[in-house]
PDB file of N, CA and C in Angstrom:
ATOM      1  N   UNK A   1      18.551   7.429 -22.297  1.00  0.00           N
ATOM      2  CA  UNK A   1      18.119   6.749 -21.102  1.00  0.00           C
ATOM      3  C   UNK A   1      18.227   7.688 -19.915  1.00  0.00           C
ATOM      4  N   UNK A   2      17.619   7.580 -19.223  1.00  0.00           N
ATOM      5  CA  UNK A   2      16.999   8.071 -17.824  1.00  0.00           C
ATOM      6  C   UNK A   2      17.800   7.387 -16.860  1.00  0.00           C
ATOM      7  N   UNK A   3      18.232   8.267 -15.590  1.00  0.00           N
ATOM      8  CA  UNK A   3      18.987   7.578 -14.203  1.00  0.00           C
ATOM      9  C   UNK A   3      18.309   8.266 -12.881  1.00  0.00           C
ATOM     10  N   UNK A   4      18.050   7.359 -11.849  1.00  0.00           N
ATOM     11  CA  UNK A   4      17.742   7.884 -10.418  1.00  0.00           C
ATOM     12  C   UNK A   4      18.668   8.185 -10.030  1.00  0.00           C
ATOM     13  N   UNK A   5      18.613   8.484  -8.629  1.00  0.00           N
ATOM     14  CA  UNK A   5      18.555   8.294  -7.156  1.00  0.00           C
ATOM     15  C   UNK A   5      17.501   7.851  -6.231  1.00  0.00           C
ATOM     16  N   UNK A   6      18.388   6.403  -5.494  1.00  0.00           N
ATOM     17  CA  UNK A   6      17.160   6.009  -4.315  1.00  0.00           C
ATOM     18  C   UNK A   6      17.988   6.732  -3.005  1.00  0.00           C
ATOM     19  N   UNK A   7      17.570   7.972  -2.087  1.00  0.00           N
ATOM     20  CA  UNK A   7      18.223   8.011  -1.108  1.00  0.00           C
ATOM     21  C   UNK A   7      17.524   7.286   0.157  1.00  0.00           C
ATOM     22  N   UNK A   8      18.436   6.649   1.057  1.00  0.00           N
ATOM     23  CA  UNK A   8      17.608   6.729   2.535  1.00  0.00           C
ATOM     24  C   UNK A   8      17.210   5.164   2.249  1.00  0.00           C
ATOM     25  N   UNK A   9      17.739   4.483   1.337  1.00  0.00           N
ATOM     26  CA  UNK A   9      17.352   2.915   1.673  1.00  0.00           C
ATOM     27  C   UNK A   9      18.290   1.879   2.822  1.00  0.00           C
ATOM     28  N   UNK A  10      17.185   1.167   3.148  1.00  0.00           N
ATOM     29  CA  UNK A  10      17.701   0.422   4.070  1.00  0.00           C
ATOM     30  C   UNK A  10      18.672  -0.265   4.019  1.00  0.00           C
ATOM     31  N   UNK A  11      19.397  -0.692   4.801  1.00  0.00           N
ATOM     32  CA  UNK A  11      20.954  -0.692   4.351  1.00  0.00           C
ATOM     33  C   UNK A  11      20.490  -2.953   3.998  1.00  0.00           C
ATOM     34  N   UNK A  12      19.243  -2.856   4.949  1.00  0.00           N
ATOM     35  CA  UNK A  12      19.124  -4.645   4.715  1.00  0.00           C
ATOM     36  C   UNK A  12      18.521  -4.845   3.309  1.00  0.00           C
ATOM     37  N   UNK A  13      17.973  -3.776   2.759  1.00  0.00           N
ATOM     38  CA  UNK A  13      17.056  -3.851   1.338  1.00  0.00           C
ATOM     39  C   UNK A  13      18.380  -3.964   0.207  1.00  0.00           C
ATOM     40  N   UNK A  14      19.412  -2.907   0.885  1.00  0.00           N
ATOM     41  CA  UNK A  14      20.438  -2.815  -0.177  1.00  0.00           C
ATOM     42  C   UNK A  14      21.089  -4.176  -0.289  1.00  0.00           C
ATOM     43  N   UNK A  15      21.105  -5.055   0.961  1.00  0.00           N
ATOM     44  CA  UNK A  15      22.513  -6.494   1.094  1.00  0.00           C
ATOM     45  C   UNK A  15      21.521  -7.329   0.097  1.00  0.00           C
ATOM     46  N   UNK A  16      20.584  -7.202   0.252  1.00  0.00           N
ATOM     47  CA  UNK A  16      19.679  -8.255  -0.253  1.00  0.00           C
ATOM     48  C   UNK A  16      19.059  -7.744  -1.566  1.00  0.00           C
ATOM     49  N   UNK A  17      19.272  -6.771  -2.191  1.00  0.00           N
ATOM     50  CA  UNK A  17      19.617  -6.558  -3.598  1.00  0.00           C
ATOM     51  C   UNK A  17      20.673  -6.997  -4.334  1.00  0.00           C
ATOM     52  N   UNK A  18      21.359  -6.839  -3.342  1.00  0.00           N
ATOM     53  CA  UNK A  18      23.198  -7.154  -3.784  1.00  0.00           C
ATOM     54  C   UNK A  18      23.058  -8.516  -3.737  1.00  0.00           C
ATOM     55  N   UNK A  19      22.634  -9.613  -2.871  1.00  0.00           N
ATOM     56  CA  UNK A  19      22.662 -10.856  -3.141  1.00  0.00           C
ATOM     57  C   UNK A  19      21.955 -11.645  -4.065  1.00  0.00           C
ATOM     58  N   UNK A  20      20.781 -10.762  -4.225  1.00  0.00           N
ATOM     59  CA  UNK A  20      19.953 -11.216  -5.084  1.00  0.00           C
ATOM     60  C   UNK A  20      20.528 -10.730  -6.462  1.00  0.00           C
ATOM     61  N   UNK A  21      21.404  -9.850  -6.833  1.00  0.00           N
ATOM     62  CA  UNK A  21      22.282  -9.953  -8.214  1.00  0.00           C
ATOM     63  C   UNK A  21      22.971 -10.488  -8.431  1.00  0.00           C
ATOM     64  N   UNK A  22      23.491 -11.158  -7.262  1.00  0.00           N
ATOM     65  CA  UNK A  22      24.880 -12.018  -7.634  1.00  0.00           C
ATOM     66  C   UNK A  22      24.241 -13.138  -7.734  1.00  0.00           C
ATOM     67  N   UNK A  23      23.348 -13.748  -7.273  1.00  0.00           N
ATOM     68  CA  UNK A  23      22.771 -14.902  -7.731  1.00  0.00           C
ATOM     69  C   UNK A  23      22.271 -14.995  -9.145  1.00  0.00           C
ATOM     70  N   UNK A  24      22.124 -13.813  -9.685  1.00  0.00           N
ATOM     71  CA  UNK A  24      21.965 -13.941 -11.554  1.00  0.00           C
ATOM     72  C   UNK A  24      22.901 -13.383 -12.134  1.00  0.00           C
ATOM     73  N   UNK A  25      23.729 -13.223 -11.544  1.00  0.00           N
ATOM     74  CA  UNK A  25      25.192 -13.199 -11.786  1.00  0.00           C
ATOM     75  C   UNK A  25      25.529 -11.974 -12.577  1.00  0.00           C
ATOM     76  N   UNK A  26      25.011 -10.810 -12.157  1.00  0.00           N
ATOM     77  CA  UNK A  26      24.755  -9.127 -12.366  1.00  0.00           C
ATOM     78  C   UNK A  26      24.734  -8.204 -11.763  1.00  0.00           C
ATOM     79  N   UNK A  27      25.093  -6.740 -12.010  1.00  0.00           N
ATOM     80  CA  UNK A  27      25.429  -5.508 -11.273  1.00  0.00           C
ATOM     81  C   UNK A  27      23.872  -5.502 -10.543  1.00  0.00           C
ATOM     82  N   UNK A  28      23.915  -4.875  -9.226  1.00  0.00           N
ATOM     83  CA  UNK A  28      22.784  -4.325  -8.415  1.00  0.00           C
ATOM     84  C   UNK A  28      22.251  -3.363  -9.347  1.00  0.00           C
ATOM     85  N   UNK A  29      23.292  -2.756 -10.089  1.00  0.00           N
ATOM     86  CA  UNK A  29      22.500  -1.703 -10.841  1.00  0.00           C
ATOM     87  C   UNK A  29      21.331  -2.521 -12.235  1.00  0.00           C
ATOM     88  N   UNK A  30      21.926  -3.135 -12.255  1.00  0.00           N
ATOM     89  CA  UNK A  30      20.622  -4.274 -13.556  1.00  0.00           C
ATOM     90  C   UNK A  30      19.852  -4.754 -12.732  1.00  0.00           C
ATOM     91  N   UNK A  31      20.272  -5.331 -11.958  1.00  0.00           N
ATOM     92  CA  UNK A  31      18.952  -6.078 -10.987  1.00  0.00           C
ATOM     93  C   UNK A  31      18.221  -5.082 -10.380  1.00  0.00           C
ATOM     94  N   UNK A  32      17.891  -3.820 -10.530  1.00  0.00           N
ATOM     95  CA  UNK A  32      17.546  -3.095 -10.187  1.00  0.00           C
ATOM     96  C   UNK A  32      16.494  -2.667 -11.169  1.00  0.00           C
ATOM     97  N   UNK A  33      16.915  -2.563 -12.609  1.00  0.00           N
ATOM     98  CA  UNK A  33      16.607  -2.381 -13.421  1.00  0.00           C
ATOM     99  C   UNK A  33      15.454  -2.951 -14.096  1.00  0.00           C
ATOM    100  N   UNK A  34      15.756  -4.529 -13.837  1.00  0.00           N
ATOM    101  CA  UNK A  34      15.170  -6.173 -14.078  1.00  0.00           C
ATOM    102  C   UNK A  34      14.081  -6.029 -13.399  1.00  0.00           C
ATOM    103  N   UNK A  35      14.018  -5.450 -11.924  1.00  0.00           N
ATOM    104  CA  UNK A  35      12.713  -5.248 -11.425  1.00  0.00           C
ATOM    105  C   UNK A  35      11.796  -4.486 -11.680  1.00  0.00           C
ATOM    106  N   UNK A  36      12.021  -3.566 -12.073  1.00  0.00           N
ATOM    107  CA  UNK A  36      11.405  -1.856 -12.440  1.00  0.00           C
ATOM    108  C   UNK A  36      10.962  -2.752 -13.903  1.00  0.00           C
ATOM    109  N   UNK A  37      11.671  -3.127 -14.487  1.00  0.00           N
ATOM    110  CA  UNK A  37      11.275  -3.712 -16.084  1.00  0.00           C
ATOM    111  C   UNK A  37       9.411  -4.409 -15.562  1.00  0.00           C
ATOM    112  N   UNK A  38      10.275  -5.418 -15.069  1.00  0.00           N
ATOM    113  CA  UNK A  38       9.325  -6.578 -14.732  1.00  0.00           C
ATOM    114  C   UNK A  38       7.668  -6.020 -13.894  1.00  0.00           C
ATOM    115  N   UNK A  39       7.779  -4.677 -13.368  1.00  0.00           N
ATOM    116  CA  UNK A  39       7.174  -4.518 -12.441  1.00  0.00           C
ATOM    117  C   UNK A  39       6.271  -3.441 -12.987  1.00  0.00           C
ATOM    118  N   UNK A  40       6.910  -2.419 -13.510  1.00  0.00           N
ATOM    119  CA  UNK A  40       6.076  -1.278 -14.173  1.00  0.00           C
ATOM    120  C   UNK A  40       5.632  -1.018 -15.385  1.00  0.00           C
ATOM    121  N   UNK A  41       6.635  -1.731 -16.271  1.00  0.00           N
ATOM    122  CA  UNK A  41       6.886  -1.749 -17.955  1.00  0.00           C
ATOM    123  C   UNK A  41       5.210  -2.226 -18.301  1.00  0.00           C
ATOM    124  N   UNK A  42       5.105  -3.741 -17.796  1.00  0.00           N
ATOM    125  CA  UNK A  42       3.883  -4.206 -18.522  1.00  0.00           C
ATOM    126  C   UNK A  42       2.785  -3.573 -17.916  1.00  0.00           C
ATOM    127  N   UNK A  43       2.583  -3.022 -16.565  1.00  0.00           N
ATOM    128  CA  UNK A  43       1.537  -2.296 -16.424  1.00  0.00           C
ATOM    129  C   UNK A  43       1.112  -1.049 -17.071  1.00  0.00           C
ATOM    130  N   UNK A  44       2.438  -0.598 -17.333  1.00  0.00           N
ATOM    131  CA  UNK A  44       2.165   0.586 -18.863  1.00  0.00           C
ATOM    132  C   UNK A  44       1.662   0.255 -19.956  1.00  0.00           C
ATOM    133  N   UNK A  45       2.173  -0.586 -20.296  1.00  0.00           N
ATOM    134  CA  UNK A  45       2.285  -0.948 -22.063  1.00  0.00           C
ATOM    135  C   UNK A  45       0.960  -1.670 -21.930  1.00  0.00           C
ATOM    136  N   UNK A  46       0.470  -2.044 -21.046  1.00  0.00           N
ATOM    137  CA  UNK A  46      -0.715  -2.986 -21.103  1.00  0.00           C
ATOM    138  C   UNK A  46      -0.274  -4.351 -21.748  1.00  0.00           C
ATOM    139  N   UNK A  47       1.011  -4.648 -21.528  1.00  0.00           N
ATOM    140  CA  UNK A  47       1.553  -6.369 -22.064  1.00  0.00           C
ATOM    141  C   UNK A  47       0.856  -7.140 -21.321  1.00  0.00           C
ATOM    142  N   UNK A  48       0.883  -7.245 -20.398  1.00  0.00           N
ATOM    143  CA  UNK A  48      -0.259  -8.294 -19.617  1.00  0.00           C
ATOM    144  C   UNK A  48      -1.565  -8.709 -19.890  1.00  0.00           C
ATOM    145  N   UNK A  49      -2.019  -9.230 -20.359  1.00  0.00           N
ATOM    146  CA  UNK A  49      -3.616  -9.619 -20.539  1.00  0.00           C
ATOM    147  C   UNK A  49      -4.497 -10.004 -19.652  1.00  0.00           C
ATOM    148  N   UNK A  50      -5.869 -10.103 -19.654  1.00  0.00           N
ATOM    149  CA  UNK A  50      -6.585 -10.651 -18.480  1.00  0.00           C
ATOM    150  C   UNK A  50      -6.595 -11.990 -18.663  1.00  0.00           C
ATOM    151  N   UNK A  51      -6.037 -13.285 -19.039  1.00  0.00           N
ATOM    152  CA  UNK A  51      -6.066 -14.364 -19.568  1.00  0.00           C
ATOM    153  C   UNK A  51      -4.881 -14.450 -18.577  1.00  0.00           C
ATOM    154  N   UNK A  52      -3.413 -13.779 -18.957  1.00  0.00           N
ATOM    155  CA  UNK A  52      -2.468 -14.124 -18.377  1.00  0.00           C
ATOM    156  C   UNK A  52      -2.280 -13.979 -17.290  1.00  0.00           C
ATOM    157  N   UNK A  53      -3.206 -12.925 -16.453  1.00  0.00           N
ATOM    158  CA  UNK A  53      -2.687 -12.506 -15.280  1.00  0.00           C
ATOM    159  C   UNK A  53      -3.826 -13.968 -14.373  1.00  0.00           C
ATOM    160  N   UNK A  54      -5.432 -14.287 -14.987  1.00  0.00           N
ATOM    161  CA  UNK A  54      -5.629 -15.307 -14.355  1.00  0.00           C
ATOM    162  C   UNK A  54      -4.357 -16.645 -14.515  1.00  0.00           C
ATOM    163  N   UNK A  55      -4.090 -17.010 -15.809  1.00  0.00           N
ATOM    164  CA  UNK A  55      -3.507 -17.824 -15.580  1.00  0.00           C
ATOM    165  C   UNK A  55      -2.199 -17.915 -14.587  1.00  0.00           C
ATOM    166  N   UNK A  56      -1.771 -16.560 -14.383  1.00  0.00           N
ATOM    167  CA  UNK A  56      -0.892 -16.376 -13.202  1.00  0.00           C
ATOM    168  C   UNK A  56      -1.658 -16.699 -11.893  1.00  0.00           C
ATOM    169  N   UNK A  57      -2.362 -16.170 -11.730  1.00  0.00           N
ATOM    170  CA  UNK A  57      -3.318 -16.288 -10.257  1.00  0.00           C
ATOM    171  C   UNK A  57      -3.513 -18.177  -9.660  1.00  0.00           C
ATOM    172  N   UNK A  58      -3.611 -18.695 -11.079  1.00  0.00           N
ATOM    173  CA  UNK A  58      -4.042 -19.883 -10.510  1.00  0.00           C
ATOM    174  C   UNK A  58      -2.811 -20.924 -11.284  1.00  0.00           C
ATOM    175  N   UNK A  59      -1.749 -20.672 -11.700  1.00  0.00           N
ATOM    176  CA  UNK A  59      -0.973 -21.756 -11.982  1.00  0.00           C
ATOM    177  C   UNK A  59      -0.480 -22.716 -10.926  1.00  0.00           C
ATOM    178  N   UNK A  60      -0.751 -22.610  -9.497  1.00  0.00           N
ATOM    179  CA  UNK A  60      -0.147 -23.869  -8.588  1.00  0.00           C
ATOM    180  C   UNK A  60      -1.331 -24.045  -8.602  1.00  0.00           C
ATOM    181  N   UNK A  61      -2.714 -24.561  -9.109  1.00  0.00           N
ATOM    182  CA  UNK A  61      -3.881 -25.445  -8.724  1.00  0.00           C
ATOM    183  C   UNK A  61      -3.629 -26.428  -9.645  1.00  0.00           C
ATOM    184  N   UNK A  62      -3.661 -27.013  -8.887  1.00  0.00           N
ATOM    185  CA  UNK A  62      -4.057 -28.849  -9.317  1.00  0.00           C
ATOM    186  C   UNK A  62      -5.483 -28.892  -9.964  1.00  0.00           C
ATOM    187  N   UNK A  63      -5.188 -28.881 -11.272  1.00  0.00           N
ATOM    188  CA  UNK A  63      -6.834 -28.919 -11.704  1.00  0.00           C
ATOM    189  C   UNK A  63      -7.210 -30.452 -11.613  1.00  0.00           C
ATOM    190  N   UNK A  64      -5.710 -31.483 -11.715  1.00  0.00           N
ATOM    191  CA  UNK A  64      -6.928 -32.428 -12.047  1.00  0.00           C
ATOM    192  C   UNK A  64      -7.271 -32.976 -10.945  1.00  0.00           C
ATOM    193  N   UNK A  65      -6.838 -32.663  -9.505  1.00  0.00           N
ATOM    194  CA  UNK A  65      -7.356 -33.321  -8.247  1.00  0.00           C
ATOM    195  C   UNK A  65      -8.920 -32.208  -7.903  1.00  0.00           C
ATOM    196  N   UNK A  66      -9.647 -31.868  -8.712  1.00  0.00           N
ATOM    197  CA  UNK A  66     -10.925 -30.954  -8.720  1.00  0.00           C
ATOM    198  C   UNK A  66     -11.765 -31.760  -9.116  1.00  0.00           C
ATOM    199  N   UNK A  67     -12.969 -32.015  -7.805  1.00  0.00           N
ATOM    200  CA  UNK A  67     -14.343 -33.378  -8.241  1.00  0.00           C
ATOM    201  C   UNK A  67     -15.217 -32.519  -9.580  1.00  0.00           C
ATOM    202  N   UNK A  68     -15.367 -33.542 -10.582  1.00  0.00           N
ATOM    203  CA  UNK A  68     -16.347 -33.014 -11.709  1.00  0.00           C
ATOM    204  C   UNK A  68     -17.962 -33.185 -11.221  1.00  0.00           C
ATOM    205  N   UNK A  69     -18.754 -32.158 -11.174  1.00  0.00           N
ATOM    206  CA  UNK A  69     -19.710 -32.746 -10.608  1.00  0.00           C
ATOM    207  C   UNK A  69     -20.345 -33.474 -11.449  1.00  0.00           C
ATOM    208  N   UNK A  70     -21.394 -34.261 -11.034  1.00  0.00           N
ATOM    209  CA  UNK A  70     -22.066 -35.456 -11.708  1.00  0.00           C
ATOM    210  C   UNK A  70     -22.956 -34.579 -12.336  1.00  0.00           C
ATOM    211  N   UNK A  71     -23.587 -34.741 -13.948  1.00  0.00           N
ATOM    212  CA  UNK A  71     -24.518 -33.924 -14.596  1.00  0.00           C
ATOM    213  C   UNK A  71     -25.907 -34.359 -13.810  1.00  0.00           C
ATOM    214  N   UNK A  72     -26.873 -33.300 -13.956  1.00  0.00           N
ATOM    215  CA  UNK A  72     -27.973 -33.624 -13.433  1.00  0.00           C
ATOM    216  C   UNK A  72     -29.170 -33.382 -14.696  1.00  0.00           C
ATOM    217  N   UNK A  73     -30.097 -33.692 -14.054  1.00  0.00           N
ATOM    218  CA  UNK A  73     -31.287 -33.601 -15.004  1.00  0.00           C
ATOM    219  C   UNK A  73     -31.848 -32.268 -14.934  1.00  0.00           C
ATOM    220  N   UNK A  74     -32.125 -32.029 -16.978  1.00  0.00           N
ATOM    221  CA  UNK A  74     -32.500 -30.499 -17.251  1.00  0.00           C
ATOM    222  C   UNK A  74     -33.973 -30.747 -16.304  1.00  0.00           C
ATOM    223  N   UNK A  75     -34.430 -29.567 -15.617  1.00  0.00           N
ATOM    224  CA  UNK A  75     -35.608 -29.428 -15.180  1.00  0.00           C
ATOM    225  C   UNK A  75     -36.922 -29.247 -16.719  1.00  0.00           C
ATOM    226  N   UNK A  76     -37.687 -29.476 -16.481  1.00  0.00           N
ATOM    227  CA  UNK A  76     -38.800 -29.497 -17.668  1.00  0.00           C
ATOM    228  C   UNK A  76     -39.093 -27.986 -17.815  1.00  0.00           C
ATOM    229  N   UNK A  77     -38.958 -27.800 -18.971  1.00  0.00           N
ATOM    230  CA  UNK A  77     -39.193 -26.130 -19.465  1.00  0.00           C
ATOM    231  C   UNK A  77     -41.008 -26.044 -18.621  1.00  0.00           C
ATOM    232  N   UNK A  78     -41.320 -24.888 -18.819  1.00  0.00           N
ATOM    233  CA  UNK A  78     -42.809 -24.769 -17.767  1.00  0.00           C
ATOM    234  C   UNK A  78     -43.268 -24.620 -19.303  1.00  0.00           C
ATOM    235  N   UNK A  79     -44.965 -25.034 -19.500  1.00  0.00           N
ATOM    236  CA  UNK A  79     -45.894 -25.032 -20.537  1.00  0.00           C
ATOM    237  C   UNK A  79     -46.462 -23.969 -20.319  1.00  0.00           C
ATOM    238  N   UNK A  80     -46.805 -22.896 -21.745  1.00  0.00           N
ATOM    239  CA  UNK A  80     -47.766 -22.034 -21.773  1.00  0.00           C
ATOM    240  C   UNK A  80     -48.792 -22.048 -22.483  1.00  0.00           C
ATOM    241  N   UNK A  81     -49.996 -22.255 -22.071  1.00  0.00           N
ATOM    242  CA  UNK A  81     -51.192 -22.516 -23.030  1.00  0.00           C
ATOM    243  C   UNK A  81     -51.945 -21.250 -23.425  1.00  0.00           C
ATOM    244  N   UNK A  82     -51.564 -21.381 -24.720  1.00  0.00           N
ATOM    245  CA  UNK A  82     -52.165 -20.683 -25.539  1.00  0.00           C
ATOM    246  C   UNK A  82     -53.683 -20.227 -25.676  1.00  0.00           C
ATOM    247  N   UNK A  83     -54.281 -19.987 -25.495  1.00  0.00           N
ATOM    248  CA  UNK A  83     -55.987 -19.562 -25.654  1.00  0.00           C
ATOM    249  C   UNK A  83     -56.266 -19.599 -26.838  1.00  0.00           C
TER     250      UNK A  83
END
């Protein structure tokens, strides 16, 4: 395994890393980790699909408050007369 250095981060990015690990009840150094996973991994590996990432895009729509429109009538194919 592989290790950084982040130098020169903001000292408010750092409190709020730190809080945001203790709320999943883990080292800054995993929650650190957890993000980089979450964030770069599947854009490598290509884990993400185009299926999943729409279904990400639109999971807070309310599909079923969406009007169905009313079907309409096929227009009449056009006639070609033959000679």
């Amino acid at each position: 395994m592989s290790s950084i250095t982040v130098r020169n981060l903001d000292e408010s990015v750092k409190n709020s890393l730190r809080v945001r690990a203790a709320r999943h009840g883990w080292s800054m150094e995993q929650e650190v980790r957890q993000i980089l996973q979450q964030t770069v991994a599947p854009e490598q590996a290509g884990q993400i699909s185009f299926v999943e990432r729409v279904n990400r895009r639109f999971a807070g729509l309310k599909v079923e408050s969406l009007p169905i429109p009313s079907r309409q009538i096929a227009r009449t194919p056009p006639e070609f007369d033959m000679p």
